[in-house]
Protein backbone atom coordinates (compact mmCIF):
# COMPACT_ATOMS: atom_id res chain seq x y z
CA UNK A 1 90.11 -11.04 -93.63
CA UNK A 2 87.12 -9.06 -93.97
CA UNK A 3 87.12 -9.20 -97.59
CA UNK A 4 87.20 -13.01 -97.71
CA UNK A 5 84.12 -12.71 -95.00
CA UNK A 6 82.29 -10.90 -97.71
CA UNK A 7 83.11 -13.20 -100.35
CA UNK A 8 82.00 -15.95 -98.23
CA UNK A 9 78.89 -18.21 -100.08
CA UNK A 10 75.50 -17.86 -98.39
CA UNK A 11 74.18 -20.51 -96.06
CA UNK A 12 71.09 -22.43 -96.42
CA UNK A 13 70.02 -20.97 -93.14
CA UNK A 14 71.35 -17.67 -94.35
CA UNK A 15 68.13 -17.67 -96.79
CA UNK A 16 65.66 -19.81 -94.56
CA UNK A 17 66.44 -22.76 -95.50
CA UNK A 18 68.49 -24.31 -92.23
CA UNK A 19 69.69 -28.56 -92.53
CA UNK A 20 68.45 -29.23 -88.43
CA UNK A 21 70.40 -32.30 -86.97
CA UNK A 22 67.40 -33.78 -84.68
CA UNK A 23 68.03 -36.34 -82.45
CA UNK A 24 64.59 -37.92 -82.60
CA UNK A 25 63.54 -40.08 -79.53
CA UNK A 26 60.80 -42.37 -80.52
CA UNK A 27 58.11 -44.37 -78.36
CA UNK A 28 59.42 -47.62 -77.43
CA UNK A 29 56.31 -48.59 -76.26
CA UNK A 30 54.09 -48.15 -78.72
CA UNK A 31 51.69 -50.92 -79.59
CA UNK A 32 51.68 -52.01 -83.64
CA UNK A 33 49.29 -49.13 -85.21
CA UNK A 34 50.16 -46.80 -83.01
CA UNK A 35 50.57 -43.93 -85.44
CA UNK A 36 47.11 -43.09 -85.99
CA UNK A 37 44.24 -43.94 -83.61
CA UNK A 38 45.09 -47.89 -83.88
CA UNK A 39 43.80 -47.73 -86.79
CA UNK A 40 45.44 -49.68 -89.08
CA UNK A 41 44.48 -48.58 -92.87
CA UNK A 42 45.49 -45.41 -91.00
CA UNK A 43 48.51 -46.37 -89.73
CA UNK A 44 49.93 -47.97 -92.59
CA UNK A 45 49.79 -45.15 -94.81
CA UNK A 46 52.21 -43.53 -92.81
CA UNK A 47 54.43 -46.76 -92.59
CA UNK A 48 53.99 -45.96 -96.87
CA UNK A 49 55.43 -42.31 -96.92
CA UNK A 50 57.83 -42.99 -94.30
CA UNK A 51 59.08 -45.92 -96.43
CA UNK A 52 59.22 -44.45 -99.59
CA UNK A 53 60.58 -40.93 -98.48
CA UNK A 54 64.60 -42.46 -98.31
CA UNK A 55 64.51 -43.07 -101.58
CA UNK A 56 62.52 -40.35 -103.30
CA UNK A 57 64.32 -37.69 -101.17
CA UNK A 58 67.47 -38.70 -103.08
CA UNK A 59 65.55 -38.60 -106.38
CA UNK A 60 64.82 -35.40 -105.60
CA UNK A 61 68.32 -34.72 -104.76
CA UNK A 62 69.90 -36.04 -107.66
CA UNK A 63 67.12 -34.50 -110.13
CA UNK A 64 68.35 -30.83 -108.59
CA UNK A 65 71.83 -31.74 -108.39
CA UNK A 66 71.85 -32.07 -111.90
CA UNK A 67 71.52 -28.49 -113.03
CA UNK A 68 73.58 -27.00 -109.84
CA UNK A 69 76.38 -25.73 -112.39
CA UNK A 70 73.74 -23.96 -114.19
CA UNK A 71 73.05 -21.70 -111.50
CA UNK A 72 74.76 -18.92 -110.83
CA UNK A 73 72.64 -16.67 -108.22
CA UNK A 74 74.19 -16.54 -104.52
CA UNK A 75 71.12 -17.20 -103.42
CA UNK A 76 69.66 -19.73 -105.64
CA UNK A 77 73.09 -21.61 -104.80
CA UNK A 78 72.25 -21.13 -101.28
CA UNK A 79 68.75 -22.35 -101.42
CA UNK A 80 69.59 -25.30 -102.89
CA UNK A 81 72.07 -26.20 -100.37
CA UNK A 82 69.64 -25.50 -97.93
CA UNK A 83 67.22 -27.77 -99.76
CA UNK A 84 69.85 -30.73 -100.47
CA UNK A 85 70.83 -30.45 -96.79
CA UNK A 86 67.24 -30.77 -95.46
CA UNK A 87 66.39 -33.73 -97.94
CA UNK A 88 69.37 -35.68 -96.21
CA UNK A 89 68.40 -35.43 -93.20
CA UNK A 90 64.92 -36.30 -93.50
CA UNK A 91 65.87 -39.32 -95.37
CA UNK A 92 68.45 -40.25 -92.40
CA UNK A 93 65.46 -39.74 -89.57
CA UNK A 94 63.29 -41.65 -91.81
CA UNK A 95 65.42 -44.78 -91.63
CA UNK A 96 65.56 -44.46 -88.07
CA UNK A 97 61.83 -44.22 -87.75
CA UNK A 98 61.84 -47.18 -90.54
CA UNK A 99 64.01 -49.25 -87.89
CA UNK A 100 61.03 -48.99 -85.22
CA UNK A 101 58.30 -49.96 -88.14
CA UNK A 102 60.60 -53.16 -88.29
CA UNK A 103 61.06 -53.51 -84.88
CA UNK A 104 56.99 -53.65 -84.70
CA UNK A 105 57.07 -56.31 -87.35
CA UNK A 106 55.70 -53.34 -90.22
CA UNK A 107 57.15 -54.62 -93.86
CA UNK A 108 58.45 -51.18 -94.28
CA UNK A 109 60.91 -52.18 -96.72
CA UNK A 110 57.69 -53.25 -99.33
CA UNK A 111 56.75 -49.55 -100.15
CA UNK A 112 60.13 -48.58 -100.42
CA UNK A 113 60.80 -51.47 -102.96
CA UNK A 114 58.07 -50.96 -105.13
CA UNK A 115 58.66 -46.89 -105.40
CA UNK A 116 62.33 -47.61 -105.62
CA UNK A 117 61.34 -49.41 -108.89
CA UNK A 118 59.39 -46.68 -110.19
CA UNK A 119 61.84 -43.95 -109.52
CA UNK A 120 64.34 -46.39 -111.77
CA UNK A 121 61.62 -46.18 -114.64
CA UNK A 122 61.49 -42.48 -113.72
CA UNK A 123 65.59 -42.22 -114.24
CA UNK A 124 65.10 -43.37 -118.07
CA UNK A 125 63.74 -40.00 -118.61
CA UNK A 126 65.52 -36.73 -119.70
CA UNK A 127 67.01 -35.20 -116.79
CA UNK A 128 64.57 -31.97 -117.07
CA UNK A 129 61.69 -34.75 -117.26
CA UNK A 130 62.73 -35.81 -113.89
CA UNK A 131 63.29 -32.31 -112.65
CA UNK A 132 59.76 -31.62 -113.55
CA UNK A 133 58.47 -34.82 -112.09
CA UNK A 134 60.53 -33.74 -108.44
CA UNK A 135 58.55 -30.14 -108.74
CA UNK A 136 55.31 -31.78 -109.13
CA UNK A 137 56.17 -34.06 -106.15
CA UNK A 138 57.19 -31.30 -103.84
CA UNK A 139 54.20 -29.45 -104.84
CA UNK A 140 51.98 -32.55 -103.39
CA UNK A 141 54.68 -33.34 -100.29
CA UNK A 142 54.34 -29.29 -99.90
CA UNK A 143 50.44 -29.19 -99.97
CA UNK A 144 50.81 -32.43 -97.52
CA UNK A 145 53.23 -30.88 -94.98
CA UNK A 146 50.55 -28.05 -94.48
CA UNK A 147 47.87 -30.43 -93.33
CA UNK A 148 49.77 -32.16 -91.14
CA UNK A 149 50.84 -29.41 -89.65
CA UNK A 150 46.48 -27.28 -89.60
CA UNK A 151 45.12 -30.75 -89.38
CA UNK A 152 43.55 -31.07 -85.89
CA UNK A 153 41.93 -34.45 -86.25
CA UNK A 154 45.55 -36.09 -87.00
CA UNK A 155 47.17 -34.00 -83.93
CA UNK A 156 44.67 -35.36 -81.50
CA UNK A 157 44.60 -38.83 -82.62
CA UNK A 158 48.32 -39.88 -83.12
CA UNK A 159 51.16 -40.57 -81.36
CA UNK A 160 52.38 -37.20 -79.89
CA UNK A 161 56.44 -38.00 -79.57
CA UNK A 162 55.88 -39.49 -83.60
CA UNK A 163 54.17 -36.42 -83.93
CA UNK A 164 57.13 -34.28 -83.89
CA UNK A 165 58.90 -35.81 -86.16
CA UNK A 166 56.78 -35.26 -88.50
CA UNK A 167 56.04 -31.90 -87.38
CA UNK A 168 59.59 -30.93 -88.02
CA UNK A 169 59.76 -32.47 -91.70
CA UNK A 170 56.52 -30.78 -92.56
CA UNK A 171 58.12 -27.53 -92.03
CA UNK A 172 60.80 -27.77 -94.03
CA UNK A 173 59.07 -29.18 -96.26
CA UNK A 174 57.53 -25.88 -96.52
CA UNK A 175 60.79 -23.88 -96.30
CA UNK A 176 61.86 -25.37 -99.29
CA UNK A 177 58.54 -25.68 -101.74
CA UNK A 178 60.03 -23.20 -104.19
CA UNK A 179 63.62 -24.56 -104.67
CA UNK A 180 63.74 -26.99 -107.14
CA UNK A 181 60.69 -24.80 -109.76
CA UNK A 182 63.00 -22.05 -109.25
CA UNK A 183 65.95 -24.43 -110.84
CA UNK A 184 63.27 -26.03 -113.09
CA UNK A 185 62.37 -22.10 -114.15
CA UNK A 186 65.65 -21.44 -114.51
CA UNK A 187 66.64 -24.34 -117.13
CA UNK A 188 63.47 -23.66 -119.17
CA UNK A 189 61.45 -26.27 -117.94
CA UNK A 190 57.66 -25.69 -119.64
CA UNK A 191 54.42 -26.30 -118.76
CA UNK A 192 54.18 -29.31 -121.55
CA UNK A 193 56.85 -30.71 -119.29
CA UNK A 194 54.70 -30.64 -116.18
CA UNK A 195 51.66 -32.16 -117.77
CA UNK A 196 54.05 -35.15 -118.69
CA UNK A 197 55.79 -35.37 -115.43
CA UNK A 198 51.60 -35.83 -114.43
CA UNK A 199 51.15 -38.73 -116.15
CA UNK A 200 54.97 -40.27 -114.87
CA UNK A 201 54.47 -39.45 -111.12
CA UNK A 202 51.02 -41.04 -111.76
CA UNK A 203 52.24 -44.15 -113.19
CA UNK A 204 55.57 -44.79 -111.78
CA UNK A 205 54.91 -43.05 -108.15
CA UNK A 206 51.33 -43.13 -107.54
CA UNK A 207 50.33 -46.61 -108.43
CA UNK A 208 53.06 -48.23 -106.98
CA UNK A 209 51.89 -46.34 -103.72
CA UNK A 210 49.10 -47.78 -103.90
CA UNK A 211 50.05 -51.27 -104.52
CA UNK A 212 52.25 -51.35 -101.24
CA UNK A 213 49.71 -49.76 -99.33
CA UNK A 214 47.14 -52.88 -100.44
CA UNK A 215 50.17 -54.95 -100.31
CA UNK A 216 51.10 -54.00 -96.43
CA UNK A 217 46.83 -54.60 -95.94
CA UNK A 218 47.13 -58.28 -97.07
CA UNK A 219 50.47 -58.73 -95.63
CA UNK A 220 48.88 -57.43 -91.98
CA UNK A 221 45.60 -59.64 -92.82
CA UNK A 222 43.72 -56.33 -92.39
CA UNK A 223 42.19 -56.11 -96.02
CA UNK A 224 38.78 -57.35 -95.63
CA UNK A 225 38.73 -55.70 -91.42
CA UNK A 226 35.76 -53.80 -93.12
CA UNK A 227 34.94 -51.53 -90.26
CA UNK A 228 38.08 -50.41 -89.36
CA UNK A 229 39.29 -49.93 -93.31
CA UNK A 230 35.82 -47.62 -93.37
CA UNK A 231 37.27 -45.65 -90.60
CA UNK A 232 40.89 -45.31 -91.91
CA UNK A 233 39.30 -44.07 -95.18
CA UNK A 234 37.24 -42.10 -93.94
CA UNK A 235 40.27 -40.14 -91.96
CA UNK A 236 42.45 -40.21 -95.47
CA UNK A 237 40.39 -39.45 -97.81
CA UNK A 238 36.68 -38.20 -96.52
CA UNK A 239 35.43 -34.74 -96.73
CA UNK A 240 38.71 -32.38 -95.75
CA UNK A 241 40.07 -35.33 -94.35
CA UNK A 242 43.89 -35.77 -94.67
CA UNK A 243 44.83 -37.21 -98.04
CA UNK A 244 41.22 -35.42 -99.92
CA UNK A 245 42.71 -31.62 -98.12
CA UNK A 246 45.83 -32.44 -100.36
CA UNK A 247 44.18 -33.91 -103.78
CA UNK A 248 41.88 -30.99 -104.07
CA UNK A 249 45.29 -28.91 -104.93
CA UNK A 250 46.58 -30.73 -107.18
CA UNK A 251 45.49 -29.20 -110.52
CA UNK A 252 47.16 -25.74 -110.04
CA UNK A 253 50.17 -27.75 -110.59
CA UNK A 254 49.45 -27.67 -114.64
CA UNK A 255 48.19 -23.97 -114.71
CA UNK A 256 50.54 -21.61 -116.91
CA UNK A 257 51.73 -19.19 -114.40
CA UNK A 258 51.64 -21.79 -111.45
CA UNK A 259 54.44 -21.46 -108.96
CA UNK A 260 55.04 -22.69 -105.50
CA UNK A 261 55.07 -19.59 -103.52
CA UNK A 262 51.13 -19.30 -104.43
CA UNK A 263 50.99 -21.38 -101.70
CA UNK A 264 51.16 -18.86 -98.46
CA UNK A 265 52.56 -20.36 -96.17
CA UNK A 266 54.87 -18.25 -93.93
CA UNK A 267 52.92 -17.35 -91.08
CA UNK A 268 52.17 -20.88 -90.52
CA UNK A 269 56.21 -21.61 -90.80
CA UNK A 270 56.83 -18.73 -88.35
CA UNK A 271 54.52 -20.39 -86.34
CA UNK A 272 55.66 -23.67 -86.14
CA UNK A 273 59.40 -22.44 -86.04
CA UNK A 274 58.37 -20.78 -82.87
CA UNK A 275 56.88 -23.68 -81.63
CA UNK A 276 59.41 -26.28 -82.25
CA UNK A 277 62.49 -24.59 -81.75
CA UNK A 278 61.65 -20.94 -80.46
CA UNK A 279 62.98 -20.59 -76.15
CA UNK A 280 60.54 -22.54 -74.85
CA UNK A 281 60.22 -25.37 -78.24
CA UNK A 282 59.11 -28.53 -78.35
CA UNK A 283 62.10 -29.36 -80.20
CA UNK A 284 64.85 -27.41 -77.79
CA UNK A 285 66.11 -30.45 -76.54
CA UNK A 286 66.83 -32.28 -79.27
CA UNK A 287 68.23 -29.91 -81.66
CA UNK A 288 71.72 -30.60 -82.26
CA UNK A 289 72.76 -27.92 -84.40
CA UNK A 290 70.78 -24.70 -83.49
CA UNK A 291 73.71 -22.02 -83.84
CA UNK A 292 73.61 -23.03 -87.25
CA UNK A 293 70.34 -22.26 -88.44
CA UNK A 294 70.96 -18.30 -87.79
């Protein structure tokens, strides 16, 4: 008995990487752009990422899965279980949270069409061309989690129960920033191979972004609502605003010895684990699954 104990593979949450069933409750009674300060430029961006991330959380999936017989570290394995488990499960919350954009009327399923296309353009590519493209795309999601979860302007104007849901992906988000460059390290993958993942991301991820997000603008007959569009861009994209924090960190994604881990982020995650799901955590209630994240 013992000795099958000890053969036993490591656990996701055995390396700090823990898949948390959450039972999100969201406001009912919110009103349309409820998400950020009624403000619906604002607003819609998030009705963007929280369309798009179904889909590209099973890119990312698949692009990792790929190269799982490869690996042959216990705790590489277990890290990427960890990592394939937390993916799932933010893409399942996500479609729940998508379910209340449509209750509110929000074309939700627009964003997710257009990236959806681009991630198909993105599968023509060699499979280590679409690893590379999920590394730099973590590296951005990672460096995007970490605002959300310093940013005070965002905490005090949104929606506090919509809050936590994002709360909770941003920190795994962060718990697992290293997993797939360690598999794309592992396979060989170059730095040549990161520029060109640049220019794909760009082109088959970025734009089409964009594109919904003007799309959703027209759609919601808010394009030319000039002084409330000033205001949303202002919170994106203005000096250390939301979207600008995360731009600015971009390039070290193409340096030679980039990795994630330059990116030090563990006392914030030991901060926000405490918070959400420590004795007293905002999260206690709703956890489903909390023996198995020790």
């Amino acid at each position: 008995m013992s000795d099958t104990v000890a053969t036993r593979p490591l656990t996701g949450a055995q390396v700090g990487i823990p898949p948390r069933h959450i039972d999100f409750r969201f406001p009912q009674a919110s009103q349309r752009y409820f998400f950020y300060d009624q403000n619906p430029l604002a607003s819609l961006m998030f009705v963007v990422f929280s369309g798009i991330f179904p889909p590209g959380e099973r890119f990312f999936m698949e692009s990792v899965r790929h190269f799982r017989d490869r690996i042959t570290d216990p705790v590489l394995k277990a890290q990427v279980s960890g990592f394939m488990g937390q993916e799932a499960l933010h893409g399942r919350e996500h479609d729940r949270l998508n379910d209340l954009f449509r209750e509110r009327g929000l074309d939700v399923d627009l964003p997710a069409r257009y990236v959806r296309f681009g991630l198909r353009q993105l599968e023509r590519f060699s499979p280590r061309l679409q690893l590379a493209c999920t590394t730099m795309m973590e590296h951005f999601t990672a460096h995007l989690a970490e605002v959300w979860l310093t940013d005070e302007a965002l905490a005090k104007s949104s929606d506090p129960e919509m809050l936590q849901l994002w709360y909770w992906h941003a920190l795994e988000e962060l718990e697992h920033k290293s997993v797939a460059y360690d598999v794309f390290e592992l396979i060989g993958g170059t730095q040549r191979e990161r520029k060109q993942a640049g220019w794909l991301v760009g082109i088959f991820v970025m734009l089409p972004v964009v594109a919904s997000w003007v799309h959703l603008l027209v759609k919601e007959g808010q394009l030319f609502n000039l002084s409330e569009n000033r205001r949303g861009l202002r919170a994106l994209f203005g000096p250390k605003a939301l979207i600008s924090s995360v731009l600015r960190h971009m390039p070290k994604f193409w340096r030679r010895k980039f990795h994630p881990r330059q990116q030090a982020t563990q006392a914030l995650e030991e901060a926000w684990r405490s918070r959400l799901f420590g004795p007293e955590g905002e999260l206690r209630d709703v956890y489903r699954n909390p023996k198995s994240a020790h």
